[in-house]
N, C-alpha and C. Protein backbone atom coordinates (compact mmCIF):
# COMPACT_ATOMS: atom_id res chain seq x y z
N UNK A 1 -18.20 13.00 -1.34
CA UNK A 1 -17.67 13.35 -0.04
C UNK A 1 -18.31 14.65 0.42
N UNK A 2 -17.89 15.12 1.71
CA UNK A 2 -18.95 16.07 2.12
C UNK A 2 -17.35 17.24 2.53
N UNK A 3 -17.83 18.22 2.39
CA UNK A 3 -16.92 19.20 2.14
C UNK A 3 -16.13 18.82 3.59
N UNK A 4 -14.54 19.51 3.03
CA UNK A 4 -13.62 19.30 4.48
C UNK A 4 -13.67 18.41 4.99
N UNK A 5 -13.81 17.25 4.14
CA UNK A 5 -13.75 15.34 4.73
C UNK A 5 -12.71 15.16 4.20
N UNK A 6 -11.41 15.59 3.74
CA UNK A 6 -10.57 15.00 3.04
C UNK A 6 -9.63 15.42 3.81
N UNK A 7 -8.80 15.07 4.50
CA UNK A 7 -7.53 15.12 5.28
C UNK A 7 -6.37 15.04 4.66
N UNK A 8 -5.75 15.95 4.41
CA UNK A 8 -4.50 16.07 3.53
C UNK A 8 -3.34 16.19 4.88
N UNK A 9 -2.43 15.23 4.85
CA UNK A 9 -1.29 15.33 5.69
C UNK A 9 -0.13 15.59 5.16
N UNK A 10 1.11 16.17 5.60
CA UNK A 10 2.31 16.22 5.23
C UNK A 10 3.44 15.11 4.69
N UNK A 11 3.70 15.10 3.22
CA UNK A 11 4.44 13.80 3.10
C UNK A 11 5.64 13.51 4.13
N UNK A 12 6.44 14.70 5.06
CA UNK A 12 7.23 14.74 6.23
C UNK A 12 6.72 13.87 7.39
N UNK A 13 5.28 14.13 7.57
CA UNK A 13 4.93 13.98 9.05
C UNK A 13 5.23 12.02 9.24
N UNK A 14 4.88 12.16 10.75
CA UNK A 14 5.18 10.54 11.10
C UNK A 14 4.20 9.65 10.41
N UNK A 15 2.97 10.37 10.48
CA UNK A 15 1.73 9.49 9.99
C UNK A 15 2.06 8.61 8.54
N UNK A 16 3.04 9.37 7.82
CA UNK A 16 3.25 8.83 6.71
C UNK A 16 4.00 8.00 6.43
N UNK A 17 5.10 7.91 7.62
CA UNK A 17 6.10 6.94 7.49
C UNK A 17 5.80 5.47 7.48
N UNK A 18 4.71 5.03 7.71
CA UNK A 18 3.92 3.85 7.68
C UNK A 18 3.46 2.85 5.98
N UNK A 19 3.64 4.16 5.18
CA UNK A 19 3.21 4.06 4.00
C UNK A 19 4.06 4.58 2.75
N UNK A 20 5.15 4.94 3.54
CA UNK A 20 6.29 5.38 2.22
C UNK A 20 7.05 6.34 3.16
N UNK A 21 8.50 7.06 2.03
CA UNK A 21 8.86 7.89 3.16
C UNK A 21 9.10 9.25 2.12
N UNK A 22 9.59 10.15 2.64
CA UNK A 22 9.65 11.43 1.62
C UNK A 22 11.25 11.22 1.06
N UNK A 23 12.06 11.44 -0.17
CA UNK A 23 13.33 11.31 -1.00
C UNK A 23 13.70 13.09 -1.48
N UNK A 24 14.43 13.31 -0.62
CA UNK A 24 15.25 14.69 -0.57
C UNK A 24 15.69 14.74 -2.63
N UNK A 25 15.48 15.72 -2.97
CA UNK A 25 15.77 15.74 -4.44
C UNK A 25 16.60 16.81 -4.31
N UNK A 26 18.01 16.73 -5.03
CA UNK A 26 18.99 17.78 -5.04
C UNK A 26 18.34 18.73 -5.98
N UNK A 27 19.25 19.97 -6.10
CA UNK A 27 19.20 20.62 -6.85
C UNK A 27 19.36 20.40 -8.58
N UNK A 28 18.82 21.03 -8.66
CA UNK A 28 19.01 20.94 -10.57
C UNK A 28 17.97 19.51 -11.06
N UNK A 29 17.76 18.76 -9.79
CA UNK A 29 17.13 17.31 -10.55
C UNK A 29 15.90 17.81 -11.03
N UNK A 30 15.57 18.80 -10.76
CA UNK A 30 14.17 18.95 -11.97
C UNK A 30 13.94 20.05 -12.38
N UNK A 31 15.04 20.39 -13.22
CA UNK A 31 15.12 21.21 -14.35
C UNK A 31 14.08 21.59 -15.24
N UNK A 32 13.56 19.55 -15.60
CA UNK A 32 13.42 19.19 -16.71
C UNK A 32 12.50 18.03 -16.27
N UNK A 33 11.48 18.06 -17.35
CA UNK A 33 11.17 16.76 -17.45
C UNK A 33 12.01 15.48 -17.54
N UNK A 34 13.15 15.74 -18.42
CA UNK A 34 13.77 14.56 -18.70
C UNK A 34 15.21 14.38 -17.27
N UNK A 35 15.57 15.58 -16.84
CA UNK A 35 16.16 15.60 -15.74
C UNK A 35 15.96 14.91 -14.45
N UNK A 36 14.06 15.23 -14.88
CA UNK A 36 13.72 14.38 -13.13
C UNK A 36 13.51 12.90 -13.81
N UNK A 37 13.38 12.81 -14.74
CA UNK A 37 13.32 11.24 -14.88
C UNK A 37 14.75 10.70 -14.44
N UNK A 38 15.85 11.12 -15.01
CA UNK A 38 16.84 10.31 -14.85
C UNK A 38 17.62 10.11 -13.25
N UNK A 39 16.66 11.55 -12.56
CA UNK A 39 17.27 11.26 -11.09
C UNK A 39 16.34 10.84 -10.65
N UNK A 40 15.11 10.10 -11.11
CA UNK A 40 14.41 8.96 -10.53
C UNK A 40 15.02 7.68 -11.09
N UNK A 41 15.40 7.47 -12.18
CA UNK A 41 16.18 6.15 -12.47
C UNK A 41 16.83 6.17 -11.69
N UNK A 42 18.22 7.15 -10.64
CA UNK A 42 18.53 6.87 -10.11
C UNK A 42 18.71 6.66 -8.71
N UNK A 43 17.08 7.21 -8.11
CA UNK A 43 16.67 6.53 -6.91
C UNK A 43 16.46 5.03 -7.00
N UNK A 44 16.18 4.81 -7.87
CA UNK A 44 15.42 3.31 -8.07
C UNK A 44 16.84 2.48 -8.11
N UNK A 45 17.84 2.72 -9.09
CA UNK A 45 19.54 2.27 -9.27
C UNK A 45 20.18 1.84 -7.35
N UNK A 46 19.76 3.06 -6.71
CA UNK A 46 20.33 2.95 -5.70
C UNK A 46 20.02 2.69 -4.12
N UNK A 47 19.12 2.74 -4.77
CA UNK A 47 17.86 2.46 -2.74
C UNK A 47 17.12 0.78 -3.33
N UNK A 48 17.21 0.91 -4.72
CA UNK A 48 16.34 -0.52 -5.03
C UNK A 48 17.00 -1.46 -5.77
N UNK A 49 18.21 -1.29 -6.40
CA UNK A 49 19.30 -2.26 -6.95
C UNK A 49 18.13 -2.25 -8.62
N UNK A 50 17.41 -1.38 -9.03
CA UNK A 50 16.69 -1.49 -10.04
C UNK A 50 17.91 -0.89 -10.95
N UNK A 51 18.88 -1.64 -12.45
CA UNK A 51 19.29 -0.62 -12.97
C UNK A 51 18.33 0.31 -13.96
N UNK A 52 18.83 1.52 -14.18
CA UNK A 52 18.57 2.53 -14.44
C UNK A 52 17.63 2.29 -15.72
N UNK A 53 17.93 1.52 -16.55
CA UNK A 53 17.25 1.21 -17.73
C UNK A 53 15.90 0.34 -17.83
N UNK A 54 16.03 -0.04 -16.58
CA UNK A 54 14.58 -0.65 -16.42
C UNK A 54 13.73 0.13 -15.57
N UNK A 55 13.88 1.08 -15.08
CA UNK A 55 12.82 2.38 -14.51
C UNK A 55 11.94 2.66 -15.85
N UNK A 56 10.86 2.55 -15.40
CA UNK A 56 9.89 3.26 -16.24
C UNK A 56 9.37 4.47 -15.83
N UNK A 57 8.89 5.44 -16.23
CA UNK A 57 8.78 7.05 -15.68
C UNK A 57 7.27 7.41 -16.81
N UNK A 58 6.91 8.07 -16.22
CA UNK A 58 5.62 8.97 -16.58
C UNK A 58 5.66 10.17 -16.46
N UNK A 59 5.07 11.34 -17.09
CA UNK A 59 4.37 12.37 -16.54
C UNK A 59 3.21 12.68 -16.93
N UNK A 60 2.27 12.92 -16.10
CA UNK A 60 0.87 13.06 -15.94
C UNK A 60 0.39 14.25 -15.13
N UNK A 61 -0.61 14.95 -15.65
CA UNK A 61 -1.59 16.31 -15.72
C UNK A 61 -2.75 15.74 -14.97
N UNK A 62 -2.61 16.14 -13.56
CA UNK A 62 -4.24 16.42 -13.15
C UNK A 62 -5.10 17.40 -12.39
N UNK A 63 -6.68 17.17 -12.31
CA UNK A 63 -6.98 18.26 -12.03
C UNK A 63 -7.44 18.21 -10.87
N UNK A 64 -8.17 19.48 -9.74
CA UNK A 64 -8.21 19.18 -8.38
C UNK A 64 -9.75 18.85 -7.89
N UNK A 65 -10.40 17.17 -9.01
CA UNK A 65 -11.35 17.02 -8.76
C UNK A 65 -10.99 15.11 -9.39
N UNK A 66 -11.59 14.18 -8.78
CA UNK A 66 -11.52 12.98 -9.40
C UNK A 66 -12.34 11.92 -8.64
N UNK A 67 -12.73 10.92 -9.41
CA UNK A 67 -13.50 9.99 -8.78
C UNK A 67 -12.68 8.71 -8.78
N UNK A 68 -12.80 8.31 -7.62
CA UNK A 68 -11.74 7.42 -7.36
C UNK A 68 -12.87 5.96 -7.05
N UNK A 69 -12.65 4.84 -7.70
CA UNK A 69 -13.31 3.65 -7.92
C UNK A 69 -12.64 2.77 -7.69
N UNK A 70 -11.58 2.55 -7.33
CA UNK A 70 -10.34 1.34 -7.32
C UNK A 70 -9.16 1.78 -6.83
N UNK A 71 -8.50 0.98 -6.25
CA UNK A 71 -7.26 1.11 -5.56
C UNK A 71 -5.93 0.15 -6.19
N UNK A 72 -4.46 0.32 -6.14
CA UNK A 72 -4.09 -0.65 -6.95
C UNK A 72 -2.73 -0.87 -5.78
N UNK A 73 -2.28 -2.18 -5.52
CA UNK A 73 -0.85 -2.10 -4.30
C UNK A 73 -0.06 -2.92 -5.80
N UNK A 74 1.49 -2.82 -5.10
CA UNK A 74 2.58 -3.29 -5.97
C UNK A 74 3.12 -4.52 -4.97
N UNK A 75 2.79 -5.55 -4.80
CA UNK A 75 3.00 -6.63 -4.05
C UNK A 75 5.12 -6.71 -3.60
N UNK A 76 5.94 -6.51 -4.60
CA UNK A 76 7.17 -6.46 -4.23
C UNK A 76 7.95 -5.13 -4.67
N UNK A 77 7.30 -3.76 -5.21
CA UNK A 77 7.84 -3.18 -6.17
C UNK A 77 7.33 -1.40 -5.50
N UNK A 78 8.34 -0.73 -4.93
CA UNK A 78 7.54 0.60 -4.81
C UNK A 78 7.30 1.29 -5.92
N UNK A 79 7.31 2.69 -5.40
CA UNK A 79 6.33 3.42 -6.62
C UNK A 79 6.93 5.22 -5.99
N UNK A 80 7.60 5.51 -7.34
CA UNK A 80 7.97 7.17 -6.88
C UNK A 80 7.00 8.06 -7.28
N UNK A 81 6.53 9.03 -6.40
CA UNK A 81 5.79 9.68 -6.92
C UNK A 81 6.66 11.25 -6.86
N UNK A 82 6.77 12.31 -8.11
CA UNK A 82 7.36 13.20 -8.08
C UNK A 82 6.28 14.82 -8.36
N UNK A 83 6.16 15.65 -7.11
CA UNK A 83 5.49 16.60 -7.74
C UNK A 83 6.61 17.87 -8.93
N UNK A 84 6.25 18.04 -9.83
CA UNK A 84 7.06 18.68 -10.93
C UNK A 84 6.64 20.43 -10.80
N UNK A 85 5.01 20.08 -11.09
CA UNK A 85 4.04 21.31 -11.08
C UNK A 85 3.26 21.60 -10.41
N UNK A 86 2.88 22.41 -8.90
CA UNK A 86 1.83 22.59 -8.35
C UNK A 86 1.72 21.59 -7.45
N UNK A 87 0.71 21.44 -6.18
CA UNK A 87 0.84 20.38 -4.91
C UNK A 87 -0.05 19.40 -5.71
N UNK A 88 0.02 18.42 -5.25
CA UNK A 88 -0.98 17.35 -5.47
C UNK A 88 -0.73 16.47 -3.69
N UNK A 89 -2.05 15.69 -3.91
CA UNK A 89 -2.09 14.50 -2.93
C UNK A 89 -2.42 13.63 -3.06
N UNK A 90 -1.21 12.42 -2.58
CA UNK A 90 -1.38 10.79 -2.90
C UNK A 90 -2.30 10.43 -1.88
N UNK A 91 -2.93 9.67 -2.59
CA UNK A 91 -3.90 8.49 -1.37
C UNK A 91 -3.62 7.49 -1.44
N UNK A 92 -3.36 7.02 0.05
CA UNK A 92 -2.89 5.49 0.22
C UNK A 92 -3.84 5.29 1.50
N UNK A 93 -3.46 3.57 2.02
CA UNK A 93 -4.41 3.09 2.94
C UNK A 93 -3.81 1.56 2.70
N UNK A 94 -4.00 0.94 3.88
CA UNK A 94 -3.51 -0.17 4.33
C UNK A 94 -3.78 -1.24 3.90
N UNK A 95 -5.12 -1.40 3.45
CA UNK A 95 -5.94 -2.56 2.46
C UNK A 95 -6.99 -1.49 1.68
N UNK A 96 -7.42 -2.47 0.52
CA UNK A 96 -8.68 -1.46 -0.35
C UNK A 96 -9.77 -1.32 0.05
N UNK A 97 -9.80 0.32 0.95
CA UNK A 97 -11.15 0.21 1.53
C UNK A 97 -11.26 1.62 1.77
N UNK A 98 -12.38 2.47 1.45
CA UNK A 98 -12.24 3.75 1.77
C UNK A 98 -11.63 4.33 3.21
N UNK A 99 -12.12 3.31 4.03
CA UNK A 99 -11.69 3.37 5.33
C UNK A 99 -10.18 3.02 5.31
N UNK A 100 -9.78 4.41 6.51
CA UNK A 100 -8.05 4.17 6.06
C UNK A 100 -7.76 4.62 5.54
N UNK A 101 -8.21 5.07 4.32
CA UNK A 101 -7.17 5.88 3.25
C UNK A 101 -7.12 7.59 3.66
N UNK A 102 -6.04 7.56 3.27
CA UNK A 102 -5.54 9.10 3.82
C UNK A 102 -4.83 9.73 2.75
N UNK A 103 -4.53 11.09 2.55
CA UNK A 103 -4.01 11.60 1.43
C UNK A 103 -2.78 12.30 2.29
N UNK A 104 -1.60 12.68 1.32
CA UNK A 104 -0.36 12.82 1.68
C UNK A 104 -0.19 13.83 0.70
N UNK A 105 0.30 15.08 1.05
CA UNK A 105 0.39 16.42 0.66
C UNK A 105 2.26 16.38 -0.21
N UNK A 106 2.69 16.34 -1.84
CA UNK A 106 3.25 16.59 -1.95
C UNK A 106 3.17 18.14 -2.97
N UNK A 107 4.48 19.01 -2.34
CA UNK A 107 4.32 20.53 -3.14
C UNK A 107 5.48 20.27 -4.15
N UNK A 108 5.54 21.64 -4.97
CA UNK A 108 6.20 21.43 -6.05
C UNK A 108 7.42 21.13 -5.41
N UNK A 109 8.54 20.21 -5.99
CA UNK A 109 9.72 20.07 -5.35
C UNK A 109 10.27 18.91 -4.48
N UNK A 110 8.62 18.31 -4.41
CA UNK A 110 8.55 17.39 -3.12
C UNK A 110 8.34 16.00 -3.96
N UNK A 111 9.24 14.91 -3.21
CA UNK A 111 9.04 13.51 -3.78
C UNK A 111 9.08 12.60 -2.93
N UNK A 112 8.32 11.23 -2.87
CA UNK A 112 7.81 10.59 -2.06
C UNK A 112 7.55 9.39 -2.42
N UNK A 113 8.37 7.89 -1.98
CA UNK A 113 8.54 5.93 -1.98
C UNK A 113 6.71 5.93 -1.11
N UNK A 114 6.19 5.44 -2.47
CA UNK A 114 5.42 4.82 -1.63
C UNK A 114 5.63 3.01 -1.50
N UNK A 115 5.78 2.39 -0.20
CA UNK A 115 6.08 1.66 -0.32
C UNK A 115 5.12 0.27 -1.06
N UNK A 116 6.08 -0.83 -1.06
CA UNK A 116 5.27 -2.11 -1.31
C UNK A 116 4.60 -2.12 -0.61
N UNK A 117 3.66 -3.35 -0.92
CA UNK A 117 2.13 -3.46 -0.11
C UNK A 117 1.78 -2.92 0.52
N UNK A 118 1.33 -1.34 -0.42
CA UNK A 118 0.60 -0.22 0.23
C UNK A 118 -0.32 0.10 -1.12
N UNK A 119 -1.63 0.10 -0.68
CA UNK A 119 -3.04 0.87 -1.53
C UNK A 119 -2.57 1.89 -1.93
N UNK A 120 -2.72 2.42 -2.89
CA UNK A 120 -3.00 3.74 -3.17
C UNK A 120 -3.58 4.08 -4.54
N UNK A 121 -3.56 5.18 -5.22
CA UNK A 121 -4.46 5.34 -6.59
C UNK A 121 -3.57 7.01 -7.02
N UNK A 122 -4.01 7.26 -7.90
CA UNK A 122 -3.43 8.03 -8.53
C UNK A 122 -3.56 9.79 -7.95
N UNK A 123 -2.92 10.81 -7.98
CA UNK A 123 -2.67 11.71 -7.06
C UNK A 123 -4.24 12.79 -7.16
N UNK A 124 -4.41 13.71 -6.87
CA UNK A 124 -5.43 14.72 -6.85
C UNK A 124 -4.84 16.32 -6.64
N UNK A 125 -4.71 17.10 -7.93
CA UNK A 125 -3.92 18.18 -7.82
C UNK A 125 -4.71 19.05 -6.59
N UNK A 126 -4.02 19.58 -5.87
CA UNK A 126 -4.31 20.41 -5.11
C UNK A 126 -4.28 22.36 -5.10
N UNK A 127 -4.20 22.50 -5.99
CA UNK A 127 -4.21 23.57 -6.65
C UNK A 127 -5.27 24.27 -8.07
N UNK A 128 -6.32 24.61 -7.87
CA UNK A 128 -7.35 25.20 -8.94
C UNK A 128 -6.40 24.88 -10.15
N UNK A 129 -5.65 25.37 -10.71
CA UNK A 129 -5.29 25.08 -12.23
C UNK A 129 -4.41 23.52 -12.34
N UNK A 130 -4.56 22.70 -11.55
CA UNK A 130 -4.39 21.64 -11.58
C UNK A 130 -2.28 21.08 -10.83
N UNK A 131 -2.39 20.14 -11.40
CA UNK A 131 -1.00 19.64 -11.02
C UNK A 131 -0.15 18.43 -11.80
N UNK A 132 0.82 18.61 -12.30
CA UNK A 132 2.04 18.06 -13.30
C UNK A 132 2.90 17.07 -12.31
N UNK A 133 2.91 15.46 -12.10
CA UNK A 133 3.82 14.93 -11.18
C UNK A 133 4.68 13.50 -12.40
N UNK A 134 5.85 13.39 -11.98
CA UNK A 134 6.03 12.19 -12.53
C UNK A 134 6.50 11.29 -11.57
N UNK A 135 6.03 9.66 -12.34
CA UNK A 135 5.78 8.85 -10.88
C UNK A 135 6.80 7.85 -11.92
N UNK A 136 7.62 6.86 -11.24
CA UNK A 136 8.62 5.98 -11.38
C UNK A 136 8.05 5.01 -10.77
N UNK A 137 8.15 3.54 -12.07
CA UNK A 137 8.35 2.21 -11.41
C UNK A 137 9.59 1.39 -11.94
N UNK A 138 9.67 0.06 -11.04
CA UNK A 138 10.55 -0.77 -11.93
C UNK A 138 9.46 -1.25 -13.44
N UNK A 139 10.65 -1.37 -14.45
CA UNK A 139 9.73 -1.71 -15.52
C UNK A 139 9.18 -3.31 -15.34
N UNK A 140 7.93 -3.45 -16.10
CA UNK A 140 7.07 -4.78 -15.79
C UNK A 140 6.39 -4.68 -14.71
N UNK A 141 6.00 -3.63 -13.63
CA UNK A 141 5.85 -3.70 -12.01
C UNK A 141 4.14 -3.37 -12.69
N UNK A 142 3.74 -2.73 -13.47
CA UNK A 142 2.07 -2.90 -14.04
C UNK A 142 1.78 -4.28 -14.50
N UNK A 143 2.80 -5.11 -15.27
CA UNK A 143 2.21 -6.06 -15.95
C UNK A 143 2.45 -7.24 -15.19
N UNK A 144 3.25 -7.53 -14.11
CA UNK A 144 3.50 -8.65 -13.20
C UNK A 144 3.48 -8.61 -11.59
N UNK A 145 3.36 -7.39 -11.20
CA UNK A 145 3.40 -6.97 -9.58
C UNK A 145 2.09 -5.83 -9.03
N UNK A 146 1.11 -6.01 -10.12
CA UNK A 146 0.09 -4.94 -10.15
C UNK A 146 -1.15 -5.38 -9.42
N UNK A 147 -1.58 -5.59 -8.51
CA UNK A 147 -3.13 -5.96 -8.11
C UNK A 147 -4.38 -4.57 -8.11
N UNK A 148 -4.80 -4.45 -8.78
CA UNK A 148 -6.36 -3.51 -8.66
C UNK A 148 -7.38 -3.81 -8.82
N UNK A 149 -7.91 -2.89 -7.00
CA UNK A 149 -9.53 -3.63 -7.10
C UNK A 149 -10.44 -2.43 -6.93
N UNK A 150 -11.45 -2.99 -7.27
CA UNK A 150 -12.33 -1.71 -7.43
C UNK A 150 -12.83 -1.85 -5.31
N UNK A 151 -12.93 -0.30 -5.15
CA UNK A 151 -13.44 0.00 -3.86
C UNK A 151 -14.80 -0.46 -3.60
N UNK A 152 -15.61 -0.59 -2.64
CA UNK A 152 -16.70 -1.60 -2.22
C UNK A 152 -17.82 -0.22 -2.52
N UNK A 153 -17.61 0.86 -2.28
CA UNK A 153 -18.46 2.48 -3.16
C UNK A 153 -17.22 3.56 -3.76
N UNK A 154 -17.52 3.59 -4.61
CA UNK A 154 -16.85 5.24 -4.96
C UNK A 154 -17.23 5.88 -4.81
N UNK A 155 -16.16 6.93 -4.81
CA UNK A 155 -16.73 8.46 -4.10
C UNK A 155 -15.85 9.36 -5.17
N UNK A 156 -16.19 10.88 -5.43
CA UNK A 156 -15.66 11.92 -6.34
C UNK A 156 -15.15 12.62 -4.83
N UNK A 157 -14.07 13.60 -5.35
CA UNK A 157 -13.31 14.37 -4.50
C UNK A 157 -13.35 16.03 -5.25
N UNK A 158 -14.05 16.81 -4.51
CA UNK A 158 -13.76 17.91 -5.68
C UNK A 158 -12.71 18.56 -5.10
N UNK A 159 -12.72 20.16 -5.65
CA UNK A 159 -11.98 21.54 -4.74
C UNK A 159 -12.72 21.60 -3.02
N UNK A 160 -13.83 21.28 -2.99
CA UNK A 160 -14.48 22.01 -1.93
C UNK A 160 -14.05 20.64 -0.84
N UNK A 161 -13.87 19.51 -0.99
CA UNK A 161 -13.54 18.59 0.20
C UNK A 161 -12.33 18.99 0.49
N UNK A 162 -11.52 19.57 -0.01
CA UNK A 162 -10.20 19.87 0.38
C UNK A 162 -9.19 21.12 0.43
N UNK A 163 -10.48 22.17 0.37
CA UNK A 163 -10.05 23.52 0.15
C UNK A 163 -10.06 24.04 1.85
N UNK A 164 -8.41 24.48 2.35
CA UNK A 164 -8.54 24.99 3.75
C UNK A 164 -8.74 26.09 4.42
């Protein structure tokens, strides 16, 4: 990419509401690693009739550079994404195609449904020493509701496409 080609938008703004929406997180829900998991089990319990025991949860470390080759949608099944540590930004897009895809600015604190049949790929810390998020699915939603395809070119994203 060529520097300042990367458009980072607000997970708030309207643009995003097309593609997920932002989930107000009370206080205390992320204490903890294991804290924000369980008040993502219980987004999923209560906006998705998922019970609690079948949420699967992650946390994952990244840094503010990645090459992105493939895109993956969840055909019936959203997808929480939670920033824990530092901003990161999700990329999503309407079908798998570089074209379209847009990145969505979450900061520490900030959590965000991306919805069903929506593209997206894994986040891009936005911050030099990187970024800590944990992301929630229903369990089985990788092994039965998962489609990923590789993009028609890849492209790397460093600091400098997205430094403002």
């Amino acid at each position: 990419m060529n520097p300042g080609e990367m458009a980072v938008g607000q997970i708030t703004s309207p643009e995003f509401r097309g593609y997920g929406e932002p989930v107000e997180i009370p206080a205390g829900a992320l204490d903890s690693e294991g804290t924000a998991a369980l008040w993502a089990a219980e987004v999923f319990a209560s906006r998705y009739g998922v019970p609690k025991s079948d949420v699967k949860t992650a946390v994952l470390e990244y840094a503010p550079s990645r090459e992105y080759t493939a895109l993956e949608v969840h055909k019936e099944s959203p997808q929480l994404f939670v920033a824990l540590v530092g901003r990161m930004a999700v990329p999503v897009a309407p079908a798998c195609s570089r074209q379209g895809l847009c990145f969505f600015e979450l900061d520490r604190g900030q959590a965000a449904v991306v919805f069903p049949s929506i593209w997206h790929a894994k986040p891009i810390a936005l911050d030099p020493s990187g970024a800590t998020f944990l992301y929630a699915l229903a369990a089985g939603t990788s092994e039965r509701d998962t489609l990923k395809e590789k993009l028609p070119e890849s492209f790397t994203i460093t600091e400098d496409d997205w430094r403002r």
